[in-house]
PDB file of N, CA and C in Angstrom:
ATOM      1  N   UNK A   1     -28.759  -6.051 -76.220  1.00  0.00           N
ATOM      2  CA  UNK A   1     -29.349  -6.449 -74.975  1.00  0.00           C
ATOM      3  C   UNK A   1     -28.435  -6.114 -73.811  1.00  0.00           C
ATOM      4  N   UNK A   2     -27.368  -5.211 -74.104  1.00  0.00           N
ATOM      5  CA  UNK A   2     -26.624  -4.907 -72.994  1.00  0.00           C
ATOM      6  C   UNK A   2     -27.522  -3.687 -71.775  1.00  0.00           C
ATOM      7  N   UNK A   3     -27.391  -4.405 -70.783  1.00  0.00           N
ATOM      8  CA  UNK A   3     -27.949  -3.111 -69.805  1.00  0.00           C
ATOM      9  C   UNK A   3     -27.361  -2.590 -69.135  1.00  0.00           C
ATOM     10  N   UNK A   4     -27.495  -0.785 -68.819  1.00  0.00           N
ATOM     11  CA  UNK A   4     -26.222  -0.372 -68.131  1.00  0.00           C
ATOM     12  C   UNK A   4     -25.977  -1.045 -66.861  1.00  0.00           C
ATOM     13  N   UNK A   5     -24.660  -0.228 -66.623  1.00  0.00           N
ATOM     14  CA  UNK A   5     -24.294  -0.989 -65.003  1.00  0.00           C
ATOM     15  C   UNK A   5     -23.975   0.089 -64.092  1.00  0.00           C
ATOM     16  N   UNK A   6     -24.873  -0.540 -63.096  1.00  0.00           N
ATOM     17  CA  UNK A   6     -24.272   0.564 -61.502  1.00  0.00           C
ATOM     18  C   UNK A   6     -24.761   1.907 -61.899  1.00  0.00           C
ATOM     19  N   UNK A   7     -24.369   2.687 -61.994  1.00  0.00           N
ATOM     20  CA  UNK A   7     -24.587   3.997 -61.832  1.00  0.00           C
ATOM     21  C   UNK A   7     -25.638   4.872 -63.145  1.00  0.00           C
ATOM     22  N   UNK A   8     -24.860   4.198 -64.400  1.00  0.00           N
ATOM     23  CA  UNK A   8     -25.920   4.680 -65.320  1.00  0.00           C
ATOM     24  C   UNK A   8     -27.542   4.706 -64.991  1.00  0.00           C
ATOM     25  N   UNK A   9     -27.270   3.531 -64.741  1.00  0.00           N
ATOM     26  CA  UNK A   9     -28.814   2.983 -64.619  1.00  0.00           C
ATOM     27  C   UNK A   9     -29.583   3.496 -63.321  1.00  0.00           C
ATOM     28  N   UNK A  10     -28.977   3.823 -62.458  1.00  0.00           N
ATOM     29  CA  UNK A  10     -29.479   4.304 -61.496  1.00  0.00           C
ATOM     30  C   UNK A  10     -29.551   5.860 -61.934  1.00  0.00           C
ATOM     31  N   UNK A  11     -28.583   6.347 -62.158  1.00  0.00           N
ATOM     32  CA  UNK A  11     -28.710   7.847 -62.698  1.00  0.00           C
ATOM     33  C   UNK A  11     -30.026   7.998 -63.490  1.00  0.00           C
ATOM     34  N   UNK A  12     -30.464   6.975 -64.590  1.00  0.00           N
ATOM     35  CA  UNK A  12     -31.752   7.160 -64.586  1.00  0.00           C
ATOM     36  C   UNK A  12     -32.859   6.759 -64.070  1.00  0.00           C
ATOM     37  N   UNK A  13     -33.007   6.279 -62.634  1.00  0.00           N
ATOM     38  CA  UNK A  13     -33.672   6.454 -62.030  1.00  0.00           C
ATOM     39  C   UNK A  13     -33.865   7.647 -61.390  1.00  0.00           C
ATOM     40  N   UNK A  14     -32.792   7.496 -60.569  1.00  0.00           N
ATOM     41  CA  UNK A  14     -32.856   9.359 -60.085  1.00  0.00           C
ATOM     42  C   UNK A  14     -33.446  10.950 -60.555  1.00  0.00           C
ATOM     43  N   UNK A  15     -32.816  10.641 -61.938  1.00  0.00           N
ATOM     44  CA  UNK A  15     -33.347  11.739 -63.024  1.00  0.00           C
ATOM     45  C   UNK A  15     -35.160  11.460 -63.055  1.00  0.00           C
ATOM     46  N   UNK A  16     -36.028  10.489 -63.271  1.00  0.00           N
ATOM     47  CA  UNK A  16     -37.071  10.685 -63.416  1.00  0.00           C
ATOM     48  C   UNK A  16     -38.188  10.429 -62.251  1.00  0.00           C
ATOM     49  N   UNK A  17     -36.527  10.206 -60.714  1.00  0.00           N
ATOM     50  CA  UNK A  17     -37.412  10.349 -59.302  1.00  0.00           C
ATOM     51  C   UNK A  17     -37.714  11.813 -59.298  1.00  0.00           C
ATOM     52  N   UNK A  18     -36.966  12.271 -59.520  1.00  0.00           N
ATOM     53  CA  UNK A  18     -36.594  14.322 -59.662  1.00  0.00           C
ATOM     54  C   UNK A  18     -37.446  14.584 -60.774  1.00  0.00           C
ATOM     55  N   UNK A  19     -37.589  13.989 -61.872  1.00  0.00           N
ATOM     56  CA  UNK A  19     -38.628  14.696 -62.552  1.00  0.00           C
ATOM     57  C   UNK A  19     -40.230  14.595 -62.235  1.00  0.00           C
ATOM     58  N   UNK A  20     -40.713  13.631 -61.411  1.00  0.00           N
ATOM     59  CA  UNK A  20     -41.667  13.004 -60.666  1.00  0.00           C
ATOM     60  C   UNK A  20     -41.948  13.993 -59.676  1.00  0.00           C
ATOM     61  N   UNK A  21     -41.138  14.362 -59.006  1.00  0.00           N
ATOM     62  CA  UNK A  21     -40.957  15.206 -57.638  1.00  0.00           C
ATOM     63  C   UNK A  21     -41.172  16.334 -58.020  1.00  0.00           C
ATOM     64  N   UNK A  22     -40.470  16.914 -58.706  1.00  0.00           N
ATOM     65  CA  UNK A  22     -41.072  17.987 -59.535  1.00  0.00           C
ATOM     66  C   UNK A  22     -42.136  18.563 -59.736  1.00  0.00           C
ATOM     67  N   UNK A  23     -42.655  17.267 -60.754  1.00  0.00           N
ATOM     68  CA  UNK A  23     -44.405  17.517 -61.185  1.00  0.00           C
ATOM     69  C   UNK A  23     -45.141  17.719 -60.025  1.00  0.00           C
ATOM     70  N   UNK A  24     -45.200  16.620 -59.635  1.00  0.00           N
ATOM     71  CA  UNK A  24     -45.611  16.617 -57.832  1.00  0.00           C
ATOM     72  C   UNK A  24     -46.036  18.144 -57.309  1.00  0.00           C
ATOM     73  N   UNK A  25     -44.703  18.788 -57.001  1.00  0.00           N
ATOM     74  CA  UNK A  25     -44.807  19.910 -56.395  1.00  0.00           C
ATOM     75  C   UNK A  25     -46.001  21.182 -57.131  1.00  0.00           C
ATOM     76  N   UNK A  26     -45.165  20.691 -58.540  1.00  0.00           N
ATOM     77  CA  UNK A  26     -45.976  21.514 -59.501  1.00  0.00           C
ATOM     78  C   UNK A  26     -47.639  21.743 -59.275  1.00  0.00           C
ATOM     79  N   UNK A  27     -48.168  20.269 -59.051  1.00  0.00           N
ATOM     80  CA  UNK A  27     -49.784  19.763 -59.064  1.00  0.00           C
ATOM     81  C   UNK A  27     -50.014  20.458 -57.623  1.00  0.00           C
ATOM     82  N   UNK A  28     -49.464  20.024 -56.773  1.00  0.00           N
ATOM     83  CA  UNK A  28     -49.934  20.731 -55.490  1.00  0.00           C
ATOM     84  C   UNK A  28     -49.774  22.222 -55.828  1.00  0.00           C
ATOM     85  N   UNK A  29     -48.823  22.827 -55.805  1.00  0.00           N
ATOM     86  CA  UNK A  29     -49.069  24.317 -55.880  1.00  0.00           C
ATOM     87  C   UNK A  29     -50.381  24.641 -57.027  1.00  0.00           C
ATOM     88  N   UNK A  30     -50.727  23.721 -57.684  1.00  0.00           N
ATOM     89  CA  UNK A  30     -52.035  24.419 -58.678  1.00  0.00           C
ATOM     90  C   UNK A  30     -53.578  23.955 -57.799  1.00  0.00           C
ATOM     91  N   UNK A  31     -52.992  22.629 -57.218  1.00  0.00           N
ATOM     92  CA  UNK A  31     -54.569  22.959 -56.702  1.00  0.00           C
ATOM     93  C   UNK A  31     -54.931  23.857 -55.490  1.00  0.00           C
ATOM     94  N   UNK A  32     -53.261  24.367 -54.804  1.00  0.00           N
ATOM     95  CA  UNK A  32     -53.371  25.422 -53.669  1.00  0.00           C
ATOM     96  C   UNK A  32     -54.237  26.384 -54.250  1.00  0.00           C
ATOM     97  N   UNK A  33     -53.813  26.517 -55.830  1.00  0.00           N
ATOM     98  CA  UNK A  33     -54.319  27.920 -56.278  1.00  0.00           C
ATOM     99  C   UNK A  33     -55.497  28.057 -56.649  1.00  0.00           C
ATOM    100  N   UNK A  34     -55.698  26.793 -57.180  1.00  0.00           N
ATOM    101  CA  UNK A  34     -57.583  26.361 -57.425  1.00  0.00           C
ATOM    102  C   UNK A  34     -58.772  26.443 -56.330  1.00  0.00           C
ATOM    103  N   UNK A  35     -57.515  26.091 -54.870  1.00  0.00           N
ATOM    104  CA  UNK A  35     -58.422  26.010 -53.862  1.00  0.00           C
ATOM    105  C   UNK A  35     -58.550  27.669 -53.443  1.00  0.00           C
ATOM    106  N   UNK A  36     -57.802  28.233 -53.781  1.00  0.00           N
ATOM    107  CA  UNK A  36     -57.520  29.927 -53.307  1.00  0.00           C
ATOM    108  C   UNK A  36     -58.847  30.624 -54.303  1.00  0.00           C
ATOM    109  N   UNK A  37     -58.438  30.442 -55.580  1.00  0.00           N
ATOM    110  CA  UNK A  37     -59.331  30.448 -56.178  1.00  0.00           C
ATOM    111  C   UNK A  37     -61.041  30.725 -55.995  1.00  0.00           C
ATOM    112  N   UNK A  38     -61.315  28.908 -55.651  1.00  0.00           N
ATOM    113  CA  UNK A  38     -62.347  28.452 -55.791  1.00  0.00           C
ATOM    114  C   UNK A  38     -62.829  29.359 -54.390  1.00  0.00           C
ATOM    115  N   UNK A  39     -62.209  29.723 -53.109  1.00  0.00           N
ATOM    116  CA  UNK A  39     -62.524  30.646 -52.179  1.00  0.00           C
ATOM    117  C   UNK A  39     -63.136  31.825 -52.556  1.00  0.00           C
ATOM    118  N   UNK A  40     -61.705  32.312 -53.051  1.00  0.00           N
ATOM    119  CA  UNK A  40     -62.331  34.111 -53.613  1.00  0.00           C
ATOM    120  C   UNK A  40     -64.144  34.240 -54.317  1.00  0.00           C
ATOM    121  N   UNK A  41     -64.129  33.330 -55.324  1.00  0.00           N
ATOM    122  CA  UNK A  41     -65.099  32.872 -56.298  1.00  0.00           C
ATOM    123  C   UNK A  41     -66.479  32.827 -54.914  1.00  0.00           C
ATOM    124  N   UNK A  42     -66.253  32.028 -54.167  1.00  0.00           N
ATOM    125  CA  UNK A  42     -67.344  31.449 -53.345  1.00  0.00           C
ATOM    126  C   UNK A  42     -67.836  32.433 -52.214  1.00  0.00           C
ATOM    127  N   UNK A  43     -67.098  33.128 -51.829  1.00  0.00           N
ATOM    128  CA  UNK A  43     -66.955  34.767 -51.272  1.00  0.00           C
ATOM    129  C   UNK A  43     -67.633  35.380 -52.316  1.00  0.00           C
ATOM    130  N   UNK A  44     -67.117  35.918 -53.370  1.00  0.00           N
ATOM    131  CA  UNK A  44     -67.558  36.764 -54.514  1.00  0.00           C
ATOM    132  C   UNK A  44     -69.786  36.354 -54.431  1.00  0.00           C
ATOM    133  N   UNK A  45     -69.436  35.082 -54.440  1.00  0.00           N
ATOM    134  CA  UNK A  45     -71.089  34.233 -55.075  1.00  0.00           C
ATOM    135  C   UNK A  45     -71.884  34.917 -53.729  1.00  0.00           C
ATOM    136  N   UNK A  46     -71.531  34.386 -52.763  1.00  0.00           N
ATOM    137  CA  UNK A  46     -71.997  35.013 -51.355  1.00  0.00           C
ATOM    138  C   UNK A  46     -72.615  36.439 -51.638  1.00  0.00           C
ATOM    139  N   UNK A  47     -71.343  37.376 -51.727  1.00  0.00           N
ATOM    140  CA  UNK A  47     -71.611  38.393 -51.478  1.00  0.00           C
ATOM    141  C   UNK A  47     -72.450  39.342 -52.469  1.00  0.00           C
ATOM    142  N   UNK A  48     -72.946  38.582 -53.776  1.00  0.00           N
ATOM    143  CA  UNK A  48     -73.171  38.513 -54.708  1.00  0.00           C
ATOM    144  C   UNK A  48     -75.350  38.279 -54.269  1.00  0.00           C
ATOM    145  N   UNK A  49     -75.374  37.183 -53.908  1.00  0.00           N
ATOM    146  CA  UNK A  49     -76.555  37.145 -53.286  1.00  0.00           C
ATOM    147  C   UNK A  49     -77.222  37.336 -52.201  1.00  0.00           C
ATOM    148  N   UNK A  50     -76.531  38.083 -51.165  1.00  0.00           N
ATOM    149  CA  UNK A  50     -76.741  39.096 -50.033  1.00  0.00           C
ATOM    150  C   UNK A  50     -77.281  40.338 -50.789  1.00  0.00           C
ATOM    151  N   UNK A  51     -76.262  41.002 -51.887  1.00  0.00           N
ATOM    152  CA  UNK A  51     -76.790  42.107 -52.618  1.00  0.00           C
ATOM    153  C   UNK A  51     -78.306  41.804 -53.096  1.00  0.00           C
ATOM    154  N   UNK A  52     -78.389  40.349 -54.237  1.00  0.00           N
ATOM    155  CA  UNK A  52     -79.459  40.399 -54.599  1.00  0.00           C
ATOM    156  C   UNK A  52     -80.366  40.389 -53.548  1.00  0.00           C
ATOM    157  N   UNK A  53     -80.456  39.330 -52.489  1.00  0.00           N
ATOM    158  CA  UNK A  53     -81.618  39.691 -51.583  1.00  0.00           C
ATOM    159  C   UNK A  53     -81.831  40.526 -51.054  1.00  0.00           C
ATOM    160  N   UNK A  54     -81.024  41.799 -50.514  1.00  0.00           N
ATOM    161  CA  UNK A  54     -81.151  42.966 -49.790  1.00  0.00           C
ATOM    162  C   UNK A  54     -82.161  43.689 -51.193  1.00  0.00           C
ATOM    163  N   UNK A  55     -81.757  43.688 -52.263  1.00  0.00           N
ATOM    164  CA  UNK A  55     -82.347  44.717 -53.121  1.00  0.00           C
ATOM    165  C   UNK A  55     -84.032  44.059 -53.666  1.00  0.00           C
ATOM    166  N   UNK A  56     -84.086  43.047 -53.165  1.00  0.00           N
ATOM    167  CA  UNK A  56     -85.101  42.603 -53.639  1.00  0.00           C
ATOM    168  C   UNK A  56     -86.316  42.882 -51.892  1.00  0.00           C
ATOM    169  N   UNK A  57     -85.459  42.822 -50.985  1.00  0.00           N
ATOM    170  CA  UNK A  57     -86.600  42.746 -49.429  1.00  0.00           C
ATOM    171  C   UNK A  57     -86.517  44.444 -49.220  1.00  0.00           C
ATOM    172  N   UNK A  58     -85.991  45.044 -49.944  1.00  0.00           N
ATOM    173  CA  UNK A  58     -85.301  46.896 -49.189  1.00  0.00           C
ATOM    174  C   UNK A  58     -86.625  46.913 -49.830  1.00  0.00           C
ATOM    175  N   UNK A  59     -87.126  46.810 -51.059  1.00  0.00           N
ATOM    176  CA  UNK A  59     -88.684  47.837 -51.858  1.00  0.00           C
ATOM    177  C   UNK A  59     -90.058  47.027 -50.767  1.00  0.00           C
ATOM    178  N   UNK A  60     -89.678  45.788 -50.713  1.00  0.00           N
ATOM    179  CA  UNK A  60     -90.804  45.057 -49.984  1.00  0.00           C
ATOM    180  C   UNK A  60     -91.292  45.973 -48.746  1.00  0.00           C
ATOM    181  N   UNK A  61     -90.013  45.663 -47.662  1.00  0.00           N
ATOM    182  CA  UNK A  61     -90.468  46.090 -46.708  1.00  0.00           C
ATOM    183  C   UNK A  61     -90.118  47.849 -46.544  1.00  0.00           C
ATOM    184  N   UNK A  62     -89.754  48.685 -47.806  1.00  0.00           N
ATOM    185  CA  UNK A  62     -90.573  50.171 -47.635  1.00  0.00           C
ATOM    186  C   UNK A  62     -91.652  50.217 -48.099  1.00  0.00           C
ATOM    187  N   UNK A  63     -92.226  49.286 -48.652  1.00  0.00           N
ATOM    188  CA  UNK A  63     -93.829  49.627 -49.259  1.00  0.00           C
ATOM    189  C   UNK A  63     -94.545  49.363 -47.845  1.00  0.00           C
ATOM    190  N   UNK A  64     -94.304  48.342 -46.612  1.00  0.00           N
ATOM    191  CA  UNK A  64     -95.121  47.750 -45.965  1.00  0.00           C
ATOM    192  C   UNK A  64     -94.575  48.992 -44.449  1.00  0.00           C
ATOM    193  N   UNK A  65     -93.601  49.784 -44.769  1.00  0.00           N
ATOM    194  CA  UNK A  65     -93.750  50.867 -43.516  1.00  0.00           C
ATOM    195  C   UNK A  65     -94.318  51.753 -43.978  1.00  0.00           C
TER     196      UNK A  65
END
């Protein structure tokens, strides 16, 4: 039942404030990238159904000139 003293014990605090901080950083830089991501993707979808509708109204309206 001995508990360290002074410094040990704080040393492990420190160590798993820093390993905390760490992760931290870690999680943010992934959802930067998820959010970068989830952009490109949502651009891509866009530009994706501009094509389809252009190719679907281009035969319409040359049949009707």
């Amino acid at each position: 039942m001995d508990r360290p003293v002074g410094g040990a014990h704080n040393l492990g605090l420190e160590d798993l404030q820093h390993a905390l901080e760490q992760r931290m950083e870690a999680i943010e830089r992934s959802v930067t990238e998820l959010r970068q991501d989830w952009r490109r993707m949502d651009n891509r979808l866009w530009a994706l159904l501009l094509l389809a509708v252009g190719g679907i109204l281009t035969p319409i309206v040359l049949r009707t000139l």
